[in-house]
C-alpha atoms as a PDB file:
ATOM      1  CA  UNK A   1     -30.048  44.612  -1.875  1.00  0.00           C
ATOM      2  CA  UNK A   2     -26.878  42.925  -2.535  1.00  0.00           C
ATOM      3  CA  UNK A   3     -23.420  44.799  -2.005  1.00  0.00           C
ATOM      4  CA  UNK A   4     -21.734  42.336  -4.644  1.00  0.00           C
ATOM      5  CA  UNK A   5     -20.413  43.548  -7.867  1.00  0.00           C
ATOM      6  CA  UNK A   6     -22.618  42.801 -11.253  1.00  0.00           C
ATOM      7  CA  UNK A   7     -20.686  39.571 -12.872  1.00  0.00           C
ATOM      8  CA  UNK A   8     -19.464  41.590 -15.630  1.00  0.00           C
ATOM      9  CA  UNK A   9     -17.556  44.094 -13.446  1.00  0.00           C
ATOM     10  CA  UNK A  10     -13.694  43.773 -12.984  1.00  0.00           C
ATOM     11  CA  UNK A  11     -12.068  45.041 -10.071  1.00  0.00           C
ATOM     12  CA  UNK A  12     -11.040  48.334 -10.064  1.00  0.00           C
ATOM     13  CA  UNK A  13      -7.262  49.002  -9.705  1.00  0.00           C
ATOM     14  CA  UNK A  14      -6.183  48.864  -6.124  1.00  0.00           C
ATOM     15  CA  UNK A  15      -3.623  51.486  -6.228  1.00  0.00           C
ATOM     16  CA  UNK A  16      -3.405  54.409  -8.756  1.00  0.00           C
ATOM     17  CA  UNK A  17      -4.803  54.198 -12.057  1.00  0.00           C
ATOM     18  CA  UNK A  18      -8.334  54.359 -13.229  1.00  0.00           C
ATOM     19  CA  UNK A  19     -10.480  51.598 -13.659  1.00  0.00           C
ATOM     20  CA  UNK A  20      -9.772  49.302 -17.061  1.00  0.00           C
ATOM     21  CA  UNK A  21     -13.524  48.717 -18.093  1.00  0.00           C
ATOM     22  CA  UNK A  22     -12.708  45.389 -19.243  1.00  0.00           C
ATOM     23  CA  UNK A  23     -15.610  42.987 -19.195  1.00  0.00           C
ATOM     24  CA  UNK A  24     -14.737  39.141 -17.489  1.00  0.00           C
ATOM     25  CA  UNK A  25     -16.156  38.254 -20.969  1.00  0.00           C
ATOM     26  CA  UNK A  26     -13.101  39.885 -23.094  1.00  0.00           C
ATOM     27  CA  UNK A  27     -10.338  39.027 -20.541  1.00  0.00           C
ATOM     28  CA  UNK A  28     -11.438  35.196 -20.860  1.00  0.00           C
ATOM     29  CA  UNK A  29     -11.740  35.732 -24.814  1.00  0.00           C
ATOM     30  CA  UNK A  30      -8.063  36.721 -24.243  1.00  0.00           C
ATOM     31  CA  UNK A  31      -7.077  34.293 -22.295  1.00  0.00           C
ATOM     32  CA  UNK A  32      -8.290  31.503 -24.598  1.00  0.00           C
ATOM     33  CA  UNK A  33      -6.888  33.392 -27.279  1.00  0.00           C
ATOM     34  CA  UNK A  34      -3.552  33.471 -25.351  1.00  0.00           C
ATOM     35  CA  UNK A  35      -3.525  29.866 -24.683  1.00  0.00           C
ATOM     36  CA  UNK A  36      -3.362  29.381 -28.629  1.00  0.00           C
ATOM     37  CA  UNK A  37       0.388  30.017 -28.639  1.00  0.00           C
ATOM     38  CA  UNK A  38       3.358  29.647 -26.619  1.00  0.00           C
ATOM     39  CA  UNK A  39       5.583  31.940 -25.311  1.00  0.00           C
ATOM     40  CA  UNK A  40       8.759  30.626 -26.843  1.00  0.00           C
ATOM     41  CA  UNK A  41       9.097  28.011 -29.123  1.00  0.00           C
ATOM     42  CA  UNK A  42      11.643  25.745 -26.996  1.00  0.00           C
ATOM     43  CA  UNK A  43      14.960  26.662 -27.055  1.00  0.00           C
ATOM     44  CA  UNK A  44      14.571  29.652 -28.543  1.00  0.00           C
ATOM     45  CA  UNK A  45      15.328  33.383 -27.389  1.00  0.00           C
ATOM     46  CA  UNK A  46      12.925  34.971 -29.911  1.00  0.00           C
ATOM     47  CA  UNK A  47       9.229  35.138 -28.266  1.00  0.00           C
ATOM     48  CA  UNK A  48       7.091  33.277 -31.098  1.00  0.00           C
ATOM     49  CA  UNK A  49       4.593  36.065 -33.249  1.00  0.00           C
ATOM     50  CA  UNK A  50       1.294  35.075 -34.491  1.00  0.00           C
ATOM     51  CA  UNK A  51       1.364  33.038 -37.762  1.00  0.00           C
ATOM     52  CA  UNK A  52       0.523  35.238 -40.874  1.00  0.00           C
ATOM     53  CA  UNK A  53      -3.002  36.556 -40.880  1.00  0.00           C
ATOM     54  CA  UNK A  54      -4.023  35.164 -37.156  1.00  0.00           C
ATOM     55  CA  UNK A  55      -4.239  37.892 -33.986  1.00  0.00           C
ATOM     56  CA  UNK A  56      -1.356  38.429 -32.016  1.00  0.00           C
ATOM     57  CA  UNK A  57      -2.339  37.100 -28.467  1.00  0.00           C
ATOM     58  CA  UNK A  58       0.466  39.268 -26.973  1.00  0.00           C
ATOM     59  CA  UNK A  59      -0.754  42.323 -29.018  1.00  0.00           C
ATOM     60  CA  UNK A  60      -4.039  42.128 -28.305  1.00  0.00           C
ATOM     61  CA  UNK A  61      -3.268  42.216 -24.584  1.00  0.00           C
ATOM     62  CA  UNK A  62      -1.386  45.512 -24.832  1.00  0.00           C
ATOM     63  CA  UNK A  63      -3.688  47.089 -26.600  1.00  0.00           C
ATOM     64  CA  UNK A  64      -6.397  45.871 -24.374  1.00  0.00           C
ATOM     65  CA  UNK A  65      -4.522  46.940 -21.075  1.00  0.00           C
ATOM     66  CA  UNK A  66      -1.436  48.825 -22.064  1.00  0.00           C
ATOM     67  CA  UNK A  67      -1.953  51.107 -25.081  1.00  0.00           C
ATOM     68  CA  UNK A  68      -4.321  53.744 -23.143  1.00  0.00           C
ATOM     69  CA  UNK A  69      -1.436  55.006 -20.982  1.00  0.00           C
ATOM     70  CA  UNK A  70       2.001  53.552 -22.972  1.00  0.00           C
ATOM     71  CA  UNK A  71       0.253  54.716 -27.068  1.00  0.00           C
ATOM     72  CA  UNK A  72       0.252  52.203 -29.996  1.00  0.00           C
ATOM     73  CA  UNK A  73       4.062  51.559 -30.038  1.00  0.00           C
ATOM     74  CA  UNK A  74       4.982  51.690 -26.264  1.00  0.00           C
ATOM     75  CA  UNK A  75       6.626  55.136 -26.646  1.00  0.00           C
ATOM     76  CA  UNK A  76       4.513  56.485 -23.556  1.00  0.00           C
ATOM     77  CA  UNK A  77       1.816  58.761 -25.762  1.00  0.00           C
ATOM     78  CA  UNK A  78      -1.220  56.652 -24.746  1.00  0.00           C
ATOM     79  CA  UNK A  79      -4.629  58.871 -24.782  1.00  0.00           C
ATOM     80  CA  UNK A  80      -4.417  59.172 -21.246  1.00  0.00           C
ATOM     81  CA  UNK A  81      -0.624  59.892 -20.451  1.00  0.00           C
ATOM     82  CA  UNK A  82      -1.157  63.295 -19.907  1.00  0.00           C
ATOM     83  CA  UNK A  83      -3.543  63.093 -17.624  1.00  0.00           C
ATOM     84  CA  UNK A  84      -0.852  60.636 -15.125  1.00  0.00           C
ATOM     85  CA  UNK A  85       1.026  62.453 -12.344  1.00  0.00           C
ATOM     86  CA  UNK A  86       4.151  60.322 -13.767  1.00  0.00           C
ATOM     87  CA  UNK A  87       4.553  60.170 -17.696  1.00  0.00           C
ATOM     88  CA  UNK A  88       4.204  56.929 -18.492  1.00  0.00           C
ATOM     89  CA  UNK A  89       7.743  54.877 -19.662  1.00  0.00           C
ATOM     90  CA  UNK A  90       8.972  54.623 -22.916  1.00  0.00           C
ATOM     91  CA  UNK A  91       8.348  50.263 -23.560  1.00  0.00           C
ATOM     92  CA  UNK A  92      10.144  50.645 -26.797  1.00  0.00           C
ATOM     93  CA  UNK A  93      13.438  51.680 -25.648  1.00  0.00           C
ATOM     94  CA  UNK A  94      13.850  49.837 -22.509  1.00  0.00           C
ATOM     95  CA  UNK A  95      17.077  47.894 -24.201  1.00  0.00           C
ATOM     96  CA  UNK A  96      18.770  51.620 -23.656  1.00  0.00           C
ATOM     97  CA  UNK A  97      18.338  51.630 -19.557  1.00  0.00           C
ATOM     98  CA  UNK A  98      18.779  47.777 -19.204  1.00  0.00           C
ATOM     99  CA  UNK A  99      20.317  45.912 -22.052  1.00  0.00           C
ATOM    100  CA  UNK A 100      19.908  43.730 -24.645  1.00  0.00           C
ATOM    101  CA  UNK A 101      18.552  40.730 -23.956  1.00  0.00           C
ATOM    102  CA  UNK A 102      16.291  42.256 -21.659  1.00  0.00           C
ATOM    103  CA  UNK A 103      15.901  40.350 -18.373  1.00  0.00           C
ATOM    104  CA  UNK A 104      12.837  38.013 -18.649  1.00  0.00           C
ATOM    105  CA  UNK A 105      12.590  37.568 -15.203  1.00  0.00           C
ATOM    106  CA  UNK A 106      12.527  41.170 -14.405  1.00  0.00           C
ATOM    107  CA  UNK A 107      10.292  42.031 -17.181  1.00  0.00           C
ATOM    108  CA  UNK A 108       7.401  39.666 -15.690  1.00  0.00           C
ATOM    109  CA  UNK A 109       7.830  40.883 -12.282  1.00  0.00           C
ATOM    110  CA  UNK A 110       7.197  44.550 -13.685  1.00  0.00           C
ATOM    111  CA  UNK A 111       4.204  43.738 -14.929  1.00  0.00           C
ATOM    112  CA  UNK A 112       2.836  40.767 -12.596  1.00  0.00           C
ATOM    113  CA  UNK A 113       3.950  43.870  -9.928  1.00  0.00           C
ATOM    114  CA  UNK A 114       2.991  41.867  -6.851  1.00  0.00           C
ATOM    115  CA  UNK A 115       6.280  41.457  -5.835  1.00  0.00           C
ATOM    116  CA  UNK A 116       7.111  45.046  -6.075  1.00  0.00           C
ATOM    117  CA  UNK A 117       4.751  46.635  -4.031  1.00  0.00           C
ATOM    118  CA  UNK A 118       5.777  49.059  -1.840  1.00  0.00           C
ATOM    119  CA  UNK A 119       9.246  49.437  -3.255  1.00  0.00           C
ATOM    120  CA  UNK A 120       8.975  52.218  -4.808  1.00  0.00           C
ATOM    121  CA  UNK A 121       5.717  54.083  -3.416  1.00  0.00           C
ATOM    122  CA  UNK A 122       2.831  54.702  -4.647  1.00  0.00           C
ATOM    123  CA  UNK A 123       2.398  53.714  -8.424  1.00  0.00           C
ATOM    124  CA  UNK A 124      -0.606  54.525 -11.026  1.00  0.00           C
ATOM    125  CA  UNK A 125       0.291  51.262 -13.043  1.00  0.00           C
ATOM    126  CA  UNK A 126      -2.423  48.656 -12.077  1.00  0.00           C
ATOM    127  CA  UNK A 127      -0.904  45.234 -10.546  1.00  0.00           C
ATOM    128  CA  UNK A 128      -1.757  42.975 -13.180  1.00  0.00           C
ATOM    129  CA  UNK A 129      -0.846  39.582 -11.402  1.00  0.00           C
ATOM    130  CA  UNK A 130      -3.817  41.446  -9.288  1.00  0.00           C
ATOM    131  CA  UNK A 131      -6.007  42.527 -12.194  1.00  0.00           C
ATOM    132  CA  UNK A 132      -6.385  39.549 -14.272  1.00  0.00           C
ATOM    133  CA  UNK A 133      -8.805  37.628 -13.218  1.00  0.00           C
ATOM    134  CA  UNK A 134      -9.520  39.959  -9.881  1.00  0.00           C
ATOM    135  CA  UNK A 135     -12.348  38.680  -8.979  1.00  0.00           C
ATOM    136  CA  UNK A 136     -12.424  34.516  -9.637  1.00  0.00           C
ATOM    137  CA  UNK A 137     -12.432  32.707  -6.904  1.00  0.00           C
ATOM    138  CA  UNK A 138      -8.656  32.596  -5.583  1.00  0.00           C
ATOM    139  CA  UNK A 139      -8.966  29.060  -5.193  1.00  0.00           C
ATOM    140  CA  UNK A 140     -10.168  28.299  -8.627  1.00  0.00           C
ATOM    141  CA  UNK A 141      -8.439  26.132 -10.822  1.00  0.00           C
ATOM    142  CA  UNK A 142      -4.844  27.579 -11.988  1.00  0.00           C
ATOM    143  CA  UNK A 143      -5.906  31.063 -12.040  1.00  0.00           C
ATOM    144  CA  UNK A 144      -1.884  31.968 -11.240  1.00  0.00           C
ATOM    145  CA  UNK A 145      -1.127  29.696 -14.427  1.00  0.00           C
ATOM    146  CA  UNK A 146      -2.991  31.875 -16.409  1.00  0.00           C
ATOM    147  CA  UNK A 147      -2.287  34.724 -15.123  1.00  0.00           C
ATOM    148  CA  UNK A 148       1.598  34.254 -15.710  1.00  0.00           C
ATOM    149  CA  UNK A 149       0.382  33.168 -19.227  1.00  0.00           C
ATOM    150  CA  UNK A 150      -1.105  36.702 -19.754  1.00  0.00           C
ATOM    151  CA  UNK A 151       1.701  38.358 -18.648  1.00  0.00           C
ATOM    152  CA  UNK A 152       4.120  36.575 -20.291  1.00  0.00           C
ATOM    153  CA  UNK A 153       2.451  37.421 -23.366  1.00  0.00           C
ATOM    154  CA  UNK A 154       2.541  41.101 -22.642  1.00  0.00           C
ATOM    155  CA  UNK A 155       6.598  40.344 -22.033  1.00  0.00           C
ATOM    156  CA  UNK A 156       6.764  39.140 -25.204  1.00  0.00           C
ATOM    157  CA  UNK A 157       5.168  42.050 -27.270  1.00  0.00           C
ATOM    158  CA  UNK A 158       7.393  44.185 -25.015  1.00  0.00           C
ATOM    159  CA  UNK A 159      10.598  42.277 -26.049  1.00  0.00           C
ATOM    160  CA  UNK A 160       9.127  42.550 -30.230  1.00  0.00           C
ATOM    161  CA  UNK A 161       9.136  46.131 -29.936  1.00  0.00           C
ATOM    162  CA  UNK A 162      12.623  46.135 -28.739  1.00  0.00           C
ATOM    163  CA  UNK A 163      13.660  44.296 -31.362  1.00  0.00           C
ATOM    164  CA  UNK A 164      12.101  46.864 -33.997  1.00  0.00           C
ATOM    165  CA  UNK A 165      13.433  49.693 -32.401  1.00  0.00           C
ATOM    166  CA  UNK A 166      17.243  48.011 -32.482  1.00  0.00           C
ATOM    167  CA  UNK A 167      17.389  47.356 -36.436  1.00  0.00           C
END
């Protein structure tokens, strides 16, 4: 009897959180989605949306990974949020606690959360630079490329729902 996981499994979060149910099947889907459309359009500071009538890769992520805990429109009223020991942040409003533009570079390191661990104990938001693609092969072929794609999508829904809430 193996001990290995069935192919279709994703690794569970490895600290806090519960486990996303994602399939390896949708996360690729989303990935080849994602790697339809580019972050920015080049020199630019407004993350490019989908055209007109085509899925939002950057959406479809959030709602995918994000929505359970942070609701529909990032205000923190996810399905699950009252089941967290911590409430889960308000994404639409994060230009009130850190400015507008919001920092890029700080924004990906949120969510990637590799680099943060530890810093600020124990957290129930999954480490997504851990997440995505948890269990290829760490030497396959630019897995971190697209997993910085991924989350840089996610950045860029976050940074659309700032803008709505601004207007």
């Amino acid at each position: 009897m193996s001990s290995q996981r069935p192919p279709e499994a994703v690794a569970t979060p490895r600290r806090g959180g519960a486990s996303r149910g994602a399939s390896r099947a949708k996360l690729a889907a989303l990935a080849m989605l994602a790697l339809g459309f580019g972050p920015c359009p080049e020199g630019s500071e407004t993350p490019r949306s989908a055209p007109s009538g085509e899925v939002d890769p950057g959406r479809a992520l959030y709602v995918a990974y994000c929505q359970g805990c942070h609701g529909s429109q990032g205000r923190g009223d996810g399905p699950v949020a009252s089941s967290l020991r911590v409430p889960p942040p308000d994404l639409s409003r994060l230009w009130e606690k850190y400015g507008t533009p919001l920092d890029r570079d700080r924004l990906v390191a949120y969510i990637d959360g590799r680099s943060l661990l530890g810093l600020h104990g124990d957290s129930e938001m999954p480490v997504w630079g851990d997440e995505f693609f948890g269990d290829t092969p760490p030497l396959a072929p630019n897995v971190e490329g697209l997993k910085r794609h991924l989350i840089e999508l996610l950045a860029d829904h976050l940074e659309r729902l700032q803008s709505k809430q601004q207007l």
